[in-house]
C-alpha atoms as a PDB file:
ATOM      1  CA  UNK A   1     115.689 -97.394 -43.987  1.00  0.00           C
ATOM      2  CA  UNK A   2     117.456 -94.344 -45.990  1.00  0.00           C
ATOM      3  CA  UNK A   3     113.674 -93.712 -47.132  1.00  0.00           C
ATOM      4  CA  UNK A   4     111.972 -93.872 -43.567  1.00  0.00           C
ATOM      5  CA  UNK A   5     115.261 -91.142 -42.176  1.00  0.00           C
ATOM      6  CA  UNK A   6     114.892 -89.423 -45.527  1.00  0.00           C
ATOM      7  CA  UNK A   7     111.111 -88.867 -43.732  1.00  0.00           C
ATOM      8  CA  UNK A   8     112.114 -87.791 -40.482  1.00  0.00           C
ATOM      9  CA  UNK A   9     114.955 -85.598 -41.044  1.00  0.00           C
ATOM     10  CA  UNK A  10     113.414 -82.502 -42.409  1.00  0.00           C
ATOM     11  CA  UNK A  11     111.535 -80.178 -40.030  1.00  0.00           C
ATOM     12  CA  UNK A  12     108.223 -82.044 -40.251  1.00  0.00           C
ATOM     13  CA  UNK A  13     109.477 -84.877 -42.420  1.00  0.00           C
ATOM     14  CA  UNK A  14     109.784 -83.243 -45.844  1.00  0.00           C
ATOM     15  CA  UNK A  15     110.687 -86.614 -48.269  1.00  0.00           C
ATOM     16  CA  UNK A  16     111.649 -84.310 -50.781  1.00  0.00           C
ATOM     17  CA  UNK A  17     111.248 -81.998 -53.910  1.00  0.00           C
ATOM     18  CA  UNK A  18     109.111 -85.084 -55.725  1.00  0.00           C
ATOM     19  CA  UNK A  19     106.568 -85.161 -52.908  1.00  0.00           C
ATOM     20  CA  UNK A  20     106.866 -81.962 -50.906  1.00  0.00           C
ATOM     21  CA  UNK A  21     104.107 -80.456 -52.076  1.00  0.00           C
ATOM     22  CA  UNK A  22     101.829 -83.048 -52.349  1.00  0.00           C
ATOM     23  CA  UNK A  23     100.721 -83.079 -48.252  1.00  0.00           C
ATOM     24  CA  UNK A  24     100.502 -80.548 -46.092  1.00  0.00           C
ATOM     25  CA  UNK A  25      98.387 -79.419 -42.991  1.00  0.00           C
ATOM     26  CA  UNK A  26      95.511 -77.174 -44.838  1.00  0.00           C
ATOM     27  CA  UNK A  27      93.339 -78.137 -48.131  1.00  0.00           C
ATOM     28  CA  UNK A  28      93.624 -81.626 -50.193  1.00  0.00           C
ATOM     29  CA  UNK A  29      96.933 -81.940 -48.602  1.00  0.00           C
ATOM     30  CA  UNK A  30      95.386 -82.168 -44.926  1.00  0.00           C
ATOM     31  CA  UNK A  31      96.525 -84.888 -42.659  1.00  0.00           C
ATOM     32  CA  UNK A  32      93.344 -86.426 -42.556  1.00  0.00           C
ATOM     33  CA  UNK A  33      93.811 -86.911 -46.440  1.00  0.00           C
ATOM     34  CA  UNK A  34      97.868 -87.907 -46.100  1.00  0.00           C
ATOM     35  CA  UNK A  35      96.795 -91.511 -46.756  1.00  0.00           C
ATOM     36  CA  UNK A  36      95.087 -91.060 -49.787  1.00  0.00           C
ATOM     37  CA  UNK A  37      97.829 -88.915 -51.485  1.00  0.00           C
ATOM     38  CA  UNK A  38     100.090 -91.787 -51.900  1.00  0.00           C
ATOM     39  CA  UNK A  39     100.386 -95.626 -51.983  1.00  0.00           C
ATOM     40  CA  UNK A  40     103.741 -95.048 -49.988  1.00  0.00           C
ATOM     41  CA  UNK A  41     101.690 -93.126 -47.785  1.00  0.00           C
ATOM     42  CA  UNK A  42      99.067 -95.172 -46.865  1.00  0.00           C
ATOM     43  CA  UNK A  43      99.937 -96.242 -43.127  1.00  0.00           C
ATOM     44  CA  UNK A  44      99.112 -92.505 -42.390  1.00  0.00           C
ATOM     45  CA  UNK A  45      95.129 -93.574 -42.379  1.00  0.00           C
ATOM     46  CA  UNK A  46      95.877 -97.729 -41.948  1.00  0.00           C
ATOM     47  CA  UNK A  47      98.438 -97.843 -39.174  1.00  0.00           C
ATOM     48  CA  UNK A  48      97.165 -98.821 -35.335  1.00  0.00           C
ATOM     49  CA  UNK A  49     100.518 -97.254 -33.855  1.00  0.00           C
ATOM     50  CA  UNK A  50     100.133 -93.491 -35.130  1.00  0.00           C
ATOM     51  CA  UNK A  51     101.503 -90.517 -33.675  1.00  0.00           C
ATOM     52  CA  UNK A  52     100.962 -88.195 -32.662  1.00  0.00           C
ATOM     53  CA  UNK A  53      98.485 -89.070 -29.358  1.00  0.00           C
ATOM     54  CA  UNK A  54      96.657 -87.443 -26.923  1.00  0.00           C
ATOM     55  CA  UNK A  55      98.882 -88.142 -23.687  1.00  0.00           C
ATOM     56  CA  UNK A  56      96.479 -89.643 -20.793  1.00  0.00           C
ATOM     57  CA  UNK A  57      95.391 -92.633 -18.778  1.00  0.00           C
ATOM     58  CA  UNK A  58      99.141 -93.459 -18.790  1.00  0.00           C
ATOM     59  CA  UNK A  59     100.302 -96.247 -16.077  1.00  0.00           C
ATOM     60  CA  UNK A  60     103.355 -95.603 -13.918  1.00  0.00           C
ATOM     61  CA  UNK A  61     106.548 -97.444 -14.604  1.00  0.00           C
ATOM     62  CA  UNK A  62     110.241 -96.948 -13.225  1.00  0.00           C
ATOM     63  CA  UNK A  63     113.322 -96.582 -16.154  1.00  0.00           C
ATOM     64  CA  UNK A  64     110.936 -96.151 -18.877  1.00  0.00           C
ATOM     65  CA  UNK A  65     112.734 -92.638 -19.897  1.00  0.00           C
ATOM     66  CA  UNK A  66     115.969 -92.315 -21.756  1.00  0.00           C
ATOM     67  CA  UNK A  67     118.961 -90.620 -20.140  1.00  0.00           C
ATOM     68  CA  UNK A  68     120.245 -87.629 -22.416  1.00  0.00           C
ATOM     69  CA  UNK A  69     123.668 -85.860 -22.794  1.00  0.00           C
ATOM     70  CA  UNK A  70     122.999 -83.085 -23.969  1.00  0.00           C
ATOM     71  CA  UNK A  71     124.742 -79.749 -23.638  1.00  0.00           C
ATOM     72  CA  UNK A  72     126.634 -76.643 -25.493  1.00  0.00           C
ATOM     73  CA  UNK A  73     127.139 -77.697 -29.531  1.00  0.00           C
ATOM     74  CA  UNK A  74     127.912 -75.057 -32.191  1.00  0.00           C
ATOM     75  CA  UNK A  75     128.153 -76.408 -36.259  1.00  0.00           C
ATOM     76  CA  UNK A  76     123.872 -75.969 -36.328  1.00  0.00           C
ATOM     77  CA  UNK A  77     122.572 -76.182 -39.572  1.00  0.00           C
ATOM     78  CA  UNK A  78     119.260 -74.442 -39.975  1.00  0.00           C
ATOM     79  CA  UNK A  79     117.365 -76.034 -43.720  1.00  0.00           C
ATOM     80  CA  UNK A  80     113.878 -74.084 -44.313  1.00  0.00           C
ATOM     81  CA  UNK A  81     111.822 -76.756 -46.079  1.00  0.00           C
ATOM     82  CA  UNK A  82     107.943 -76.950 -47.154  1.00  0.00           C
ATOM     83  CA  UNK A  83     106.667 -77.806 -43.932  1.00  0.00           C
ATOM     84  CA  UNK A  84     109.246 -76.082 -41.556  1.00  0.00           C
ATOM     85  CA  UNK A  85     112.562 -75.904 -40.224  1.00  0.00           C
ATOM     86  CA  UNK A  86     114.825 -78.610 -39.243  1.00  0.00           C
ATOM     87  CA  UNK A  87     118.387 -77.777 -37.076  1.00  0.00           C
ATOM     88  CA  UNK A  88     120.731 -80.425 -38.482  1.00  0.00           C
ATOM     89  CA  UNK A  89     122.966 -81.413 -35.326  1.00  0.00           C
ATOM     90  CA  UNK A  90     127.004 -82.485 -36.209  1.00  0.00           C
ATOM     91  CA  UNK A  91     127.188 -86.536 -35.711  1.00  0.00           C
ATOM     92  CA  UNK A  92     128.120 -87.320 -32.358  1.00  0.00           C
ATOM     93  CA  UNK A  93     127.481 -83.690 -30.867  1.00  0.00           C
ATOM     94  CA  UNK A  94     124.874 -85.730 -28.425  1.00  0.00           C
ATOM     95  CA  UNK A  95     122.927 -88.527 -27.684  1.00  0.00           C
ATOM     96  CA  UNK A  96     120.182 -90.119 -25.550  1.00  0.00           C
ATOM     97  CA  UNK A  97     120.541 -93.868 -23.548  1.00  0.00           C
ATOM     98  CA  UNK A  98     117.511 -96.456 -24.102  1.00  0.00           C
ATOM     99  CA  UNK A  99     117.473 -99.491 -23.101  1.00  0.00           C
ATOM    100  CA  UNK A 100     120.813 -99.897 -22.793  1.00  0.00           C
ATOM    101  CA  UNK A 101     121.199 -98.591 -26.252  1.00  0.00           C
ATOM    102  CA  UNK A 102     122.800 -94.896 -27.979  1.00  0.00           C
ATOM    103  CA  UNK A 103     120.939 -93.016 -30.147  1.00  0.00           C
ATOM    104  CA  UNK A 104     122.809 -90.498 -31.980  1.00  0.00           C
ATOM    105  CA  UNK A 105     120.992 -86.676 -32.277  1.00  0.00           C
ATOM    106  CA  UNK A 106     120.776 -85.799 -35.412  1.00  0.00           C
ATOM    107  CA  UNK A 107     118.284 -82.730 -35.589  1.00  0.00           C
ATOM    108  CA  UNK A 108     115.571 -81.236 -33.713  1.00  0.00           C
ATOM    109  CA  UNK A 109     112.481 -79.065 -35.334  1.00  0.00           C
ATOM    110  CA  UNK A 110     109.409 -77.464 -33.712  1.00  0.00           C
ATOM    111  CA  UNK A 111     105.897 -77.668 -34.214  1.00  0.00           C
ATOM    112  CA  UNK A 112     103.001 -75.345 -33.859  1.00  0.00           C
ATOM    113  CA  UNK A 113     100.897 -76.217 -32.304  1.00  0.00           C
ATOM    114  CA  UNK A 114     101.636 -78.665 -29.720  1.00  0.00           C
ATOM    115  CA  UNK A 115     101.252 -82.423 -32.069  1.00  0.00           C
ATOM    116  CA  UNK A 116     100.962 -84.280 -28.467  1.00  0.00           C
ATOM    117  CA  UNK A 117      97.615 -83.148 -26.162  1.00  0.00           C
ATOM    118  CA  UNK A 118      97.845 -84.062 -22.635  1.00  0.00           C
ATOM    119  CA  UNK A 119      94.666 -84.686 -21.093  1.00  0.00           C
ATOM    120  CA  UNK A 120      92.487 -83.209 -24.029  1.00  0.00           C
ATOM    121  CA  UNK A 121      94.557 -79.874 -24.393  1.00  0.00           C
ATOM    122  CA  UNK A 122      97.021 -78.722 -26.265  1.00  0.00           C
ATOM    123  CA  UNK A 123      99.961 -76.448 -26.136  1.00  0.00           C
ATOM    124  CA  UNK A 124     101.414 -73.873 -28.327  1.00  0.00           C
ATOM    125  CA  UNK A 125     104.644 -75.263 -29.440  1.00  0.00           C
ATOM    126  CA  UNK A 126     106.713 -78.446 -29.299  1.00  0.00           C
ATOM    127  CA  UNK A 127     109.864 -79.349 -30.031  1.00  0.00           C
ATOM    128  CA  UNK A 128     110.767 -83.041 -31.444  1.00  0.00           C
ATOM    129  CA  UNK A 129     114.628 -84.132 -31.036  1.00  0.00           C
ATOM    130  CA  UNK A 130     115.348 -86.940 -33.116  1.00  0.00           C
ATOM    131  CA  UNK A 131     117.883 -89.654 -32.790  1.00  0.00           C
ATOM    132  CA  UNK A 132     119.016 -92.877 -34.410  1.00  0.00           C
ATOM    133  CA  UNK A 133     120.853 -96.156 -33.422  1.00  0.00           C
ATOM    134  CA  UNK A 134     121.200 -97.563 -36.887  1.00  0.00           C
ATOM    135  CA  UNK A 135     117.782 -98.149 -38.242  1.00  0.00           C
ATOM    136  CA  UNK A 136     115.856 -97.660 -34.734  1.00  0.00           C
ATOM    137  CA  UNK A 137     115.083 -94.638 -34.298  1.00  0.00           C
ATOM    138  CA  UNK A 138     113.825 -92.113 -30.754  1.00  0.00           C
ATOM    139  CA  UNK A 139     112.136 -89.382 -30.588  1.00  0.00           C
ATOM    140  CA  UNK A 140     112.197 -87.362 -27.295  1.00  0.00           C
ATOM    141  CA  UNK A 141     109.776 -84.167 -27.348  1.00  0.00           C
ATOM    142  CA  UNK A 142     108.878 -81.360 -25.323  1.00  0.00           C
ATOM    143  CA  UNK A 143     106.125 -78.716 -24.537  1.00  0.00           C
ATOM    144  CA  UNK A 144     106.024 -74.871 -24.261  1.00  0.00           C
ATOM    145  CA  UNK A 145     103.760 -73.289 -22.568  1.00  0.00           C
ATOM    146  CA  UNK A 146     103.003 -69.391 -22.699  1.00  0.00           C
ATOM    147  CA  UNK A 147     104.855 -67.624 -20.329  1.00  0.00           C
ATOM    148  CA  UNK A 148     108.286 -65.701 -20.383  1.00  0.00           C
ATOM    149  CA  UNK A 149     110.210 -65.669 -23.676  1.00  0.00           C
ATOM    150  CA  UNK A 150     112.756 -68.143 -24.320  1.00  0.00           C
ATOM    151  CA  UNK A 151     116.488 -66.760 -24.617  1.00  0.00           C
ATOM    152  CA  UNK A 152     117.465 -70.106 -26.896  1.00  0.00           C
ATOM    153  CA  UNK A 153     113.819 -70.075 -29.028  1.00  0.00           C
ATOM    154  CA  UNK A 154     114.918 -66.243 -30.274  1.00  0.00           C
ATOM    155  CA  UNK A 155     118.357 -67.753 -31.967  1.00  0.00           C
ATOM    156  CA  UNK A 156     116.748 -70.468 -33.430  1.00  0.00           C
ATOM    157  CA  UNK A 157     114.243 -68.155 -35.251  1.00  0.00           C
ATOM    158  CA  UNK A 158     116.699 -66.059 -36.042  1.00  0.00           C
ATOM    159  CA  UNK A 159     117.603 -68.506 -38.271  1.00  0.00           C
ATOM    160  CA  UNK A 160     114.818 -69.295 -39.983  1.00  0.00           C
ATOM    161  CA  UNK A 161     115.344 -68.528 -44.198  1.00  0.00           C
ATOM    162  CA  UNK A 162     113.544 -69.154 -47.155  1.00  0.00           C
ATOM    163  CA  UNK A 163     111.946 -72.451 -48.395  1.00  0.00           C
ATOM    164  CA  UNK A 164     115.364 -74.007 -50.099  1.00  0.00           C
ATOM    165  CA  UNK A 165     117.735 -72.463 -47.800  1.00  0.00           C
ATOM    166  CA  UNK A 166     120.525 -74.537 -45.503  1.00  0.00           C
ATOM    167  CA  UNK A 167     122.764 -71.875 -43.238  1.00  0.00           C
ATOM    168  CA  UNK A 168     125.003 -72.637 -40.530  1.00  0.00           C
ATOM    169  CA  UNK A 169     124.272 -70.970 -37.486  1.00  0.00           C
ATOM    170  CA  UNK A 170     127.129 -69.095 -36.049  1.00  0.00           C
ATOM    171  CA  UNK A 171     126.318 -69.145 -32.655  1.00  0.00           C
ATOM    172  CA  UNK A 172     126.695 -72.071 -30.153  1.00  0.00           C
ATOM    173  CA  UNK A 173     123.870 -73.934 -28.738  1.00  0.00           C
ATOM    174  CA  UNK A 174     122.897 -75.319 -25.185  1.00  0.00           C
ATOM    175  CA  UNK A 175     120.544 -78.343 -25.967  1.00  0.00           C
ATOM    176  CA  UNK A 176     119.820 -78.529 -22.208  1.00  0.00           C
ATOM    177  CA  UNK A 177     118.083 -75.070 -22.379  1.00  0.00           C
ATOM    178  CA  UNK A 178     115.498 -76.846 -24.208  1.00  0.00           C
ATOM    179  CA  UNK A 179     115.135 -79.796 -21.560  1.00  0.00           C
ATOM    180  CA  UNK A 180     112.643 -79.288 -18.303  1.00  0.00           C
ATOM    181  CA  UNK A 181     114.686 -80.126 -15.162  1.00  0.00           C
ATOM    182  CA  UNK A 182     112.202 -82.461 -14.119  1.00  0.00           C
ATOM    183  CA  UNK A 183     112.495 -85.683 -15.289  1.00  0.00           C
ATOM    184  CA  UNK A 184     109.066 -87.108 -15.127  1.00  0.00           C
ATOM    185  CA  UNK A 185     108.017 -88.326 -18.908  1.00  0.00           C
ATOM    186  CA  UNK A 186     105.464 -90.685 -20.656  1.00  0.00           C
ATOM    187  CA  UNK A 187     106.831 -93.764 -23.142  1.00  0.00           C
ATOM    188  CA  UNK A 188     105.167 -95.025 -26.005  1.00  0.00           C
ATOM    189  CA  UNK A 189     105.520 -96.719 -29.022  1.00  0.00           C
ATOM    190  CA  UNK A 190     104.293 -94.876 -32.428  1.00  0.00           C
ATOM    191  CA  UNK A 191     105.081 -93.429 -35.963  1.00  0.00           C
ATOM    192  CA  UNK A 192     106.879 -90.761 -37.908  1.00  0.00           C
ATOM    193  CA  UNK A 193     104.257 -87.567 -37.323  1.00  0.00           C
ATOM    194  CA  UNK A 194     104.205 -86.542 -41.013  1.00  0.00           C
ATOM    195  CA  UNK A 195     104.035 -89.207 -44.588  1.00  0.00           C
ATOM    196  CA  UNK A 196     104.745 -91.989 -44.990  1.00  0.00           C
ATOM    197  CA  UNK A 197     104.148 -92.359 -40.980  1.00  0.00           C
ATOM    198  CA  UNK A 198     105.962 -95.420 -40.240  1.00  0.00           C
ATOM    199  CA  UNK A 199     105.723 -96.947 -37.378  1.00  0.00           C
ATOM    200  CA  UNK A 200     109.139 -97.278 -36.545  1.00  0.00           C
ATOM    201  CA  UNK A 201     109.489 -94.307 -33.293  1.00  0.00           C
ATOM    202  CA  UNK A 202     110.240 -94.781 -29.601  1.00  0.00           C
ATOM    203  CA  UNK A 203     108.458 -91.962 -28.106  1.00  0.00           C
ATOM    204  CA  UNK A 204     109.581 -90.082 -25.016  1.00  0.00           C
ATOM    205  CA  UNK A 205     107.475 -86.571 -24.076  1.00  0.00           C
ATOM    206  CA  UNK A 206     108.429 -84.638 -20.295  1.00  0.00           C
ATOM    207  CA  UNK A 207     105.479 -83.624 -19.043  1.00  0.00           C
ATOM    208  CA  UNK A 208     107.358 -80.312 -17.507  1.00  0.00           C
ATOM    209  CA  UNK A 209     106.613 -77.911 -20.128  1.00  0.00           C
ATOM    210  CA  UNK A 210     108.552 -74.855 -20.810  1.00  0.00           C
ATOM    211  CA  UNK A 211     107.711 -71.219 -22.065  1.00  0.00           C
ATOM    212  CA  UNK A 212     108.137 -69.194 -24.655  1.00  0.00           C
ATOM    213  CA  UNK A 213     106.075 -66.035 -25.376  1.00  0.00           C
ATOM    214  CA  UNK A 214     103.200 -65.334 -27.240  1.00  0.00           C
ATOM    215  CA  UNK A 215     105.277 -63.141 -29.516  1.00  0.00           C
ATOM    216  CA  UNK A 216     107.613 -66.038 -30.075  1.00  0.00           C
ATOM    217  CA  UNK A 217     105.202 -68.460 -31.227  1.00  0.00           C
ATOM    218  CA  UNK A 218     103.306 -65.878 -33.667  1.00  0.00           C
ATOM    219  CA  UNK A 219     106.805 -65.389 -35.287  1.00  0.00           C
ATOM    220  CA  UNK A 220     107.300 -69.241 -35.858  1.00  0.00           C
ATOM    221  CA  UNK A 221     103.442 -68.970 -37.334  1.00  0.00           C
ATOM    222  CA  UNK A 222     104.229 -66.121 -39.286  1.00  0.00           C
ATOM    223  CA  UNK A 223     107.658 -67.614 -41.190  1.00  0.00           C
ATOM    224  CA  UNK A 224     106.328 -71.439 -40.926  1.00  0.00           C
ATOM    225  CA  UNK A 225     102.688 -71.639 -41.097  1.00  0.00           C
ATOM    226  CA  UNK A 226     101.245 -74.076 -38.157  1.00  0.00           C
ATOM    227  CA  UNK A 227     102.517 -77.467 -38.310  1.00  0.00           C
ATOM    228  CA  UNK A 228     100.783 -80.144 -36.438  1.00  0.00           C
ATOM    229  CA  UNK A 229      99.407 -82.921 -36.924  1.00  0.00           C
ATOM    230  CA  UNK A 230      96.125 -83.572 -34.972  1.00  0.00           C
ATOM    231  CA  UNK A 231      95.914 -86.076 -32.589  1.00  0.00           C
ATOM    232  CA  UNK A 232      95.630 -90.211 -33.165  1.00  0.00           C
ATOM    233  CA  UNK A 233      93.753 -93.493 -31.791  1.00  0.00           C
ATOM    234  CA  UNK A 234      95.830 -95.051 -29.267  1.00  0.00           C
ATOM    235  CA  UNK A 235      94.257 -98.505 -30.661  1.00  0.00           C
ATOM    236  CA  UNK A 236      95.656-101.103 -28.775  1.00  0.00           C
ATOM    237  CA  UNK A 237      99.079 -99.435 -27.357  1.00  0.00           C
ATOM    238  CA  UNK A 238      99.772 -98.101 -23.973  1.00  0.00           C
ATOM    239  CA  UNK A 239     101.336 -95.352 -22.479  1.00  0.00           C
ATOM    240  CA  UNK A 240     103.848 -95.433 -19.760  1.00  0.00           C
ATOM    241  CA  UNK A 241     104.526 -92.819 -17.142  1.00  0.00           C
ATOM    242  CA  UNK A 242     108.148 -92.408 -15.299  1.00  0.00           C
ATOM    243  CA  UNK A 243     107.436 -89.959 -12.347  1.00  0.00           C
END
């Protein structure tokens, strides 16, 4: 299980120096290549419960969606790494409720573009929060939309160093700035989004996007390169919707 958090903790799952360049999201190192790259690897092209997915066709259910406490945490850690940026959160700082169960936050990260479509499109940006209960692990995401800028995106970036670097970021955080206040959101089961893409993720995604601005999302581009991972079968899963 070290290995499979070792996955997900970087900004889009860098495993580390061995392997960090060996995948990527342009070239040889393409996702549709991921599972050739490595025998550790090879769920990425294998697996029947990838993510991410396009979002759609979804059947309504009642308490599918996690609660989360989330709200104002300072002791960030912003680590640049080959395939983005992850914010390391301090243990215990928050945590989401599913099933009954607490998962811990440990970091968040953004992708560009959107990894999950809804309904055949896509959106500019996405942010993934990731949490653990011992060796199950959540991830709750959420879309941004273009629109007006984003007060909370512009300290994030701000932070944003060179591949290698791991600063703390001086200035305290409100995690709820980054939720929609709607609660609607689709469940489903699925994987890590970058190698070795276990299957091993509880997904949550609120279909309220928020914005940021065009300028905001060409900066991530510009520091980060684009990020995502295209979309993935559904095979035989399902997807839930809590309205």
């Amino acid at each position: 299980m070290k290995y499979v958090l070792a996955g997900l903790l970087g900004a889009a799952g860098t495993l580390g120096a061995a392997q960090a360049d060996e995948w990527g999201y342009t070239g040889a190192g393409a996702p549709e290549n991921w599972g050739q790259l490595s025998p550790e690897f090879a769920v990425c092209s294998t697996g029947t419960q990838q993510s991410p997915i396009d979002l759609t066709g979804a059947f309504e259910s009642d308490g599918v969606a996690p609660e989360l406490s989330f709200g104002v945490v300072s002791g960030l850690e912003a680590e640049r790494n080959a395939h983005g940026v992850t914010y390391h959160v301090p243990s215990g700082a928050a945590h989401i409720t599913l099933h009954g169960q607490s998962y811990d936050l440990l970091q968040f990260h953004f992708h560009a573009a959107s990894e999950h479509h809804v309904d055949g499109e896509s959106f500019p940006l996405e942010v993934h929060f990731v949490t653990a209960n011992g060796g199950d692990l959540a991830v709750v995401g959420v879309l941004f939309e273009t629109g007006e800028a984003h007060d909370t995106v512009d300290t994030l970036w701000s932070a944003i160093g060179e591949p290698g670097d791991r600063e703390p970021l001086e200035t305290r955080i409100d995690l709820t700035s980054m939720l929609p206040g709607e609660d609607s959101a689709w469940r489903y089961e699925g994987s890590l989004t970058t190698p070795p893409c276990s299957e091993v993720v509880s997904w949550t995604v609120f279909t309220t996007p928020l914005t940021v601005s065009e300028a905001q999302v060409e900066a991530f581009i510009s520091a980060v390169g684009e990020n995502a991972r295209p979309p993935q079968p559904l095979h035989r899963r399902y997807v839930l919707l809590d309205d």
